[in-house]
Protein backbone atom coordinates (compact mmCIF):
# COMPACT_ATOMS: atom_id res chain seq x y z
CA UNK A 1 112.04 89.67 63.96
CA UNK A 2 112.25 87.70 67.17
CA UNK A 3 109.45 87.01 69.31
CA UNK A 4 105.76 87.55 69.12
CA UNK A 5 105.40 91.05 67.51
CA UNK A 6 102.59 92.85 65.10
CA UNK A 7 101.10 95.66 64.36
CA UNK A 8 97.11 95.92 65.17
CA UNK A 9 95.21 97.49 61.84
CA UNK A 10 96.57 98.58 58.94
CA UNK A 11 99.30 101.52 58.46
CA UNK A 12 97.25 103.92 57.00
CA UNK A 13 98.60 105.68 53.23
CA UNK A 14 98.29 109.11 55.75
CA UNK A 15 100.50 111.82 53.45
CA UNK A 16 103.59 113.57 56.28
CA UNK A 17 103.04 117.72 55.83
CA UNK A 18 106.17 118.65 56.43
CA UNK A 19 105.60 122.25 56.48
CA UNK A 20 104.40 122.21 59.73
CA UNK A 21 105.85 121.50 63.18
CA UNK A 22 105.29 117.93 64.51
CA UNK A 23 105.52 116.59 68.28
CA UNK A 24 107.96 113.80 67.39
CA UNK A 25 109.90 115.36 64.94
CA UNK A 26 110.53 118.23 67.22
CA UNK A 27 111.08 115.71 69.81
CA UNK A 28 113.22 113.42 67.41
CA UNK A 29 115.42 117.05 66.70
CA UNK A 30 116.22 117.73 70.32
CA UNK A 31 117.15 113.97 70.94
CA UNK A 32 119.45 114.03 68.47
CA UNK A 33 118.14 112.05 65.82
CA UNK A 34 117.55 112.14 61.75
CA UNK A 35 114.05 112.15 61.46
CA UNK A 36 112.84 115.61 61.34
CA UNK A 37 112.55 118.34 58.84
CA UNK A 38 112.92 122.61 58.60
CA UNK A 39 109.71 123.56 60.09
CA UNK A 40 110.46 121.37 63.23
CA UNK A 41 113.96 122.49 63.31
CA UNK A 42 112.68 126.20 63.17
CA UNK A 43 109.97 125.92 66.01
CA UNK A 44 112.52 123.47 68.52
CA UNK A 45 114.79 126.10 68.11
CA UNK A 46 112.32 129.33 68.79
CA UNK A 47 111.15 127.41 72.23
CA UNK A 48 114.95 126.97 73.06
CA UNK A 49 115.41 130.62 72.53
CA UNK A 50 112.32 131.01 75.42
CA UNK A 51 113.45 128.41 77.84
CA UNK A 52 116.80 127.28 76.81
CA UNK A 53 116.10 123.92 79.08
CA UNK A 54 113.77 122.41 76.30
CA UNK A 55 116.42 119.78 74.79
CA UNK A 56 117.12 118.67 78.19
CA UNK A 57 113.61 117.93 78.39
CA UNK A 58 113.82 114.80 75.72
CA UNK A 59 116.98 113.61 77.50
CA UNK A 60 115.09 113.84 80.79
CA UNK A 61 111.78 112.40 79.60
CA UNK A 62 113.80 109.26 78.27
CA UNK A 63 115.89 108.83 81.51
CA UNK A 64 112.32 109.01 83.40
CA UNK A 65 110.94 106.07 81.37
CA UNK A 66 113.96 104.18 82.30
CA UNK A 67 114.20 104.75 85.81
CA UNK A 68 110.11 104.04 86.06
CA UNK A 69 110.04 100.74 84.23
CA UNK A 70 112.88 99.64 86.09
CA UNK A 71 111.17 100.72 89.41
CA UNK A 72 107.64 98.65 88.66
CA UNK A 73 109.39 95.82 87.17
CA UNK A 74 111.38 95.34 90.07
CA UNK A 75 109.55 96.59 92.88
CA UNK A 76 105.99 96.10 92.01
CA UNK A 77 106.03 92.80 89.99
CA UNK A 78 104.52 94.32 86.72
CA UNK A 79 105.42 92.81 83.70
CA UNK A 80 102.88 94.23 81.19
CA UNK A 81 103.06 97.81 79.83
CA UNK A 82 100.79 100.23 78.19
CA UNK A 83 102.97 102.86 76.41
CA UNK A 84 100.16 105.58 75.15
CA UNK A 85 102.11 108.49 72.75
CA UNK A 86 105.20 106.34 71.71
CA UNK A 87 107.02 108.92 69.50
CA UNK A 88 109.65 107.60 66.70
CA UNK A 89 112.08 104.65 68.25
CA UNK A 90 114.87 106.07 70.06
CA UNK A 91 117.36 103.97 72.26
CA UNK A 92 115.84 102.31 75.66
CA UNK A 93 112.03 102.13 74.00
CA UNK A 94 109.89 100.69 76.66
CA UNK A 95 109.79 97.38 75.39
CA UNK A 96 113.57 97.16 75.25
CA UNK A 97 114.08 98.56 78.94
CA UNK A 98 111.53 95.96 79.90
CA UNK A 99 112.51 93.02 78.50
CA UNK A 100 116.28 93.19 79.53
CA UNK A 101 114.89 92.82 83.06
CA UNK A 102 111.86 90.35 82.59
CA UNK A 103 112.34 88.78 78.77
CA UNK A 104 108.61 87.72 79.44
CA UNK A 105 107.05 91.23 79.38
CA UNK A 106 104.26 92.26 77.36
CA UNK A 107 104.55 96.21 75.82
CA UNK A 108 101.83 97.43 73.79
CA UNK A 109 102.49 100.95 72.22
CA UNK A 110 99.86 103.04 70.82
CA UNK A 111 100.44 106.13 68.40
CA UNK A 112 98.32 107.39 64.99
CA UNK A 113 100.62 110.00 63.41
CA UNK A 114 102.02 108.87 60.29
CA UNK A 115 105.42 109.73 61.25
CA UNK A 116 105.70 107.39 64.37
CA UNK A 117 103.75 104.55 62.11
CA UNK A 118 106.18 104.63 59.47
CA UNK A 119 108.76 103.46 62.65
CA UNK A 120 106.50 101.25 64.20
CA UNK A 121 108.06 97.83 62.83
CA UNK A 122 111.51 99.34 64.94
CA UNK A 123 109.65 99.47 68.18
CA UNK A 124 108.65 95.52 67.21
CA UNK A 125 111.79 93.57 67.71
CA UNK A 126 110.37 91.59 71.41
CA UNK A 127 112.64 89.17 73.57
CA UNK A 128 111.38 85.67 72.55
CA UNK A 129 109.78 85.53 75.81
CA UNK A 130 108.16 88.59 75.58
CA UNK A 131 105.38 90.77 73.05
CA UNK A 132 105.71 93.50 71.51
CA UNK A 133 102.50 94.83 69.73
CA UNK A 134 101.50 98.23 68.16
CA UNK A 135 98.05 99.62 68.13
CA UNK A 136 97.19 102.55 65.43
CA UNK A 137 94.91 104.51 67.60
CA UNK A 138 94.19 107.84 69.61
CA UNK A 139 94.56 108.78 73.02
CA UNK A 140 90.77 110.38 72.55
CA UNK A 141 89.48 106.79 71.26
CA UNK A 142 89.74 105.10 74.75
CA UNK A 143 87.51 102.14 73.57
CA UNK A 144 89.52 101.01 70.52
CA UNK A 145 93.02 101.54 72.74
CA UNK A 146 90.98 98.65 75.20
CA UNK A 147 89.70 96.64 72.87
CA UNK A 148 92.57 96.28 70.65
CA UNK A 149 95.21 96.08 73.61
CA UNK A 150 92.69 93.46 75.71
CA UNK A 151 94.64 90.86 72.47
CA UNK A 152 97.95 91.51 74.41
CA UNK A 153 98.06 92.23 77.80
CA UNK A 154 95.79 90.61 80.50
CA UNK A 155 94.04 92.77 82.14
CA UNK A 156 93.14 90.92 85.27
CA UNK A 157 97.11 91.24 86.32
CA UNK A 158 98.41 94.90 86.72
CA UNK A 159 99.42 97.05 84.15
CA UNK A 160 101.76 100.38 83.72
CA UNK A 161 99.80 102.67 81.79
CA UNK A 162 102.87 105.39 80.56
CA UNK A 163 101.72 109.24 79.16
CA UNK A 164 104.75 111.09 78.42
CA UNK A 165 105.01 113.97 76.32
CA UNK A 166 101.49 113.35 75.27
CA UNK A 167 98.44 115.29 78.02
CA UNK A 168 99.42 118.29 77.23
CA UNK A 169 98.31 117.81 73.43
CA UNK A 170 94.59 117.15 74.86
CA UNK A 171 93.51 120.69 75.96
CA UNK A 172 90.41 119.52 77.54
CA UNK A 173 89.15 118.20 80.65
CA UNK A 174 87.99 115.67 78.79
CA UNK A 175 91.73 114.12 79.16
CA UNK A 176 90.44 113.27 82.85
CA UNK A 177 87.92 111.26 81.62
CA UNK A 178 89.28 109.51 78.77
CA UNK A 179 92.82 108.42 82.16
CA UNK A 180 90.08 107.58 84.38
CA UNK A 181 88.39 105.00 81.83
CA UNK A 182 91.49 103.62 80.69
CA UNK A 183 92.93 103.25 84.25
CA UNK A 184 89.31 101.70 85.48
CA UNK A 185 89.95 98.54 83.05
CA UNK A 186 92.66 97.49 84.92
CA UNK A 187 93.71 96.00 88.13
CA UNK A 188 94.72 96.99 91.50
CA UNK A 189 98.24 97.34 91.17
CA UNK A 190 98.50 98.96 88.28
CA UNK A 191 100.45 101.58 87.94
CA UNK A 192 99.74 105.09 85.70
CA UNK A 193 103.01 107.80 84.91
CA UNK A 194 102.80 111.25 83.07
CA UNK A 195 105.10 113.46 82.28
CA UNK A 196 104.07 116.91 80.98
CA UNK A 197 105.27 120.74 80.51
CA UNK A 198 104.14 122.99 83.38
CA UNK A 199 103.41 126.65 83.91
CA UNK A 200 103.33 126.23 87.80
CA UNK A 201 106.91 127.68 88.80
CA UNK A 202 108.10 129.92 85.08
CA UNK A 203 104.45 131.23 84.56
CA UNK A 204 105.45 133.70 81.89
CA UNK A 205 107.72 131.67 79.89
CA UNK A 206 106.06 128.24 79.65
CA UNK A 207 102.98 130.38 78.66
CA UNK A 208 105.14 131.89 75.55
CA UNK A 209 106.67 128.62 74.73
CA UNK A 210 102.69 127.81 74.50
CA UNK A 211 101.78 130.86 72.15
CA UNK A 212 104.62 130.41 69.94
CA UNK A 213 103.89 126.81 69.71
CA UNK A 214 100.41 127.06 69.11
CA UNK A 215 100.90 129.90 66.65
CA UNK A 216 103.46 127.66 64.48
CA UNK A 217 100.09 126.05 63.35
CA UNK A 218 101.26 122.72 64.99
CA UNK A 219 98.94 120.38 67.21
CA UNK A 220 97.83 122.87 70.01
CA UNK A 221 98.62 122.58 73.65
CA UNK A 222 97.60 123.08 76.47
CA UNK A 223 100.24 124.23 79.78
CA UNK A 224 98.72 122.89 83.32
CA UNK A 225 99.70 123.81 86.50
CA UNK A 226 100.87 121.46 89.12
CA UNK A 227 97.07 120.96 90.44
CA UNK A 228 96.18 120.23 87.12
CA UNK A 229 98.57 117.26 86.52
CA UNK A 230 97.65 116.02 90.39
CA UNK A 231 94.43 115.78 89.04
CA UNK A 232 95.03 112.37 86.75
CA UNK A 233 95.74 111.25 90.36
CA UNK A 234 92.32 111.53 91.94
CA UNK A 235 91.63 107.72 92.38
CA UNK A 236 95.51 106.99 92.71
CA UNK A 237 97.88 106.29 95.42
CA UNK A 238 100.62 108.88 94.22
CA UNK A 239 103.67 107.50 94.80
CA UNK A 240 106.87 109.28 96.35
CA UNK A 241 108.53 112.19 95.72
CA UNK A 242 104.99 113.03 94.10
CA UNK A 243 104.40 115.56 90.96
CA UNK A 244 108.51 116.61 90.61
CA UNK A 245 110.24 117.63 88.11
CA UNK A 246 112.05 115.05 85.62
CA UNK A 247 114.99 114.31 87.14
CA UNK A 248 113.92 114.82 90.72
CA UNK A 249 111.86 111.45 90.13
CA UNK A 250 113.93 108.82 92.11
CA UNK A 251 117.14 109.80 90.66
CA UNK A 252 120.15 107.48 90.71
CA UNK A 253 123.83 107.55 90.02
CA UNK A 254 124.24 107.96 86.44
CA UNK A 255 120.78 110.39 86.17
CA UNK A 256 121.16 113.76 84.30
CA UNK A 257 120.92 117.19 85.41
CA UNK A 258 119.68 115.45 88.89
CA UNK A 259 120.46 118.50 90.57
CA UNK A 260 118.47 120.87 88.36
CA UNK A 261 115.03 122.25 88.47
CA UNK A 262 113.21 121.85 85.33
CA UNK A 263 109.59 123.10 84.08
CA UNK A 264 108.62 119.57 82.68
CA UNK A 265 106.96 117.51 85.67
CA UNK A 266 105.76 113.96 86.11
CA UNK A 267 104.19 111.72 88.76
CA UNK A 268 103.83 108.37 88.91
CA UNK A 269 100.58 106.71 91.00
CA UNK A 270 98.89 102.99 91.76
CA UNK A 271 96.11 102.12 91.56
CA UNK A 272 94.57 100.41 95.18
């Protein structure tokens, strides 16, 4: 394993139900990938029976990530990265998007499902320049995600704090307050991104992809509308085209389905 790369607390001995829908899996199935099992294979495909646009969501989510880390690297001087919700490895992880770039940068990914631990050594290969580090944690346990990534990443220099795929799964507004303290650790300059399913513009069908998620007995969610996600802004300068759908966010040449409306949204904002 080349350069400085660990894993912060131990992998826990957490048994994987596999009878029931998970986030990643699902995710993992619509990607493309191995790691996934019947149940997830049976709910990805009911929500692509209700909005057939869901596995160009995962395509779209991971060409957003790409296009946004290039964009802060390059036009806002960050180098450090907070990647909250990492999902199993895929291709272009943060880290590796990153580091191409600026070898030096510092990611710091933070998941607690046993699937996505049992991965987290892939997501730990860093530049030699760079670090790589993975925290076992919750997005609802905003002290320990601090504490543990303060060993990594500097937090007097600005930071991209990344939330994709991930909001949605805290059906509270206590997911305002847990953003707000996360972002309020860090510098001006730093940088937060979500990306998230929305009910603002196909009210009836995101709303069914909701029920039929939430009644597969998987992790329950929560569809906002497009005030709701502007919301994480509040103390943000939110940057242009504002809360768009994937692929409307600063699209270049070789970007996917650029000329298509989709009901997953993200935003990305800096902090003054």
């Amino acid at each position: 394993m080349t350069g400085d790369a660990h894993v912060q607390g131990q992998e826990p001995e957490i048994p994987i139900d596999t009878s029931v829908a998970h986030p990643a899996r699902v995710w993992d199935y619509w990607l493309g990938g191995k790691d996934h099992y019947p149940a997830d294979i049976e709910v990805g495909d009911q929500l692509e029976e209700t909005i057939p646009e869901v596995v160009l969501w995962a395509r779209a989510d991971r060409e957003f990530l790409g296009r946004l880390v290039r964009h802060v690297i390059v036009e806002a001087g960050v180098r450090q990265f907070l990647d909250i919700g990492t999902g199993i490895p895929t291709r272009d992880n943060t880290h590796q998007v990153a580091q191409r770039i600026a070898p030096e940068s510092r990611v710091v990914y933070v998941d607690n499902d046993p699937v996505v631990l049992a991965h987290a050594r892939a997501l730990l290969a860093s530049s030699p320049e760079g670090v790589t580090d993975f925290i076992d944690a919750n997005l609802h346990d905003p002290k320990t995600i601090l504490a543990e990534a303060a060993r990594t990443l500097d937090f007097s220099k600005p930071i991209l704090v990344t939330l994709l795929g991930i909001l949605e799964f805290s059906v509270t507004d206590e997911a305002y307050t847990i953003v707000n303290q996360i972002l309020d650790a860090f510098p001006s300059g730093s940088h937060l991104a979500i990306a998230c399913p929305s009910n603002e513009s196909n009210t009836a069908a995101m709303d069914e992809v909701a029920r039929k998620w939430n009644d597969s007995g998987a992790t329950p969610i929560l569809m906002r509308s497009a005030e709701g996600l502007k919301r994480f802004f509040e103390h943000l300068e939110l940057l242009e085209p504002g809360l768009v759908p994937l692929p409307k966010w600063r699209p270049d040449t070789g970007t996917l389905y650029a000329d298509r409306d989709m009901d997953f949204y993200c935003a990305v904002g800096r902090k003054p």
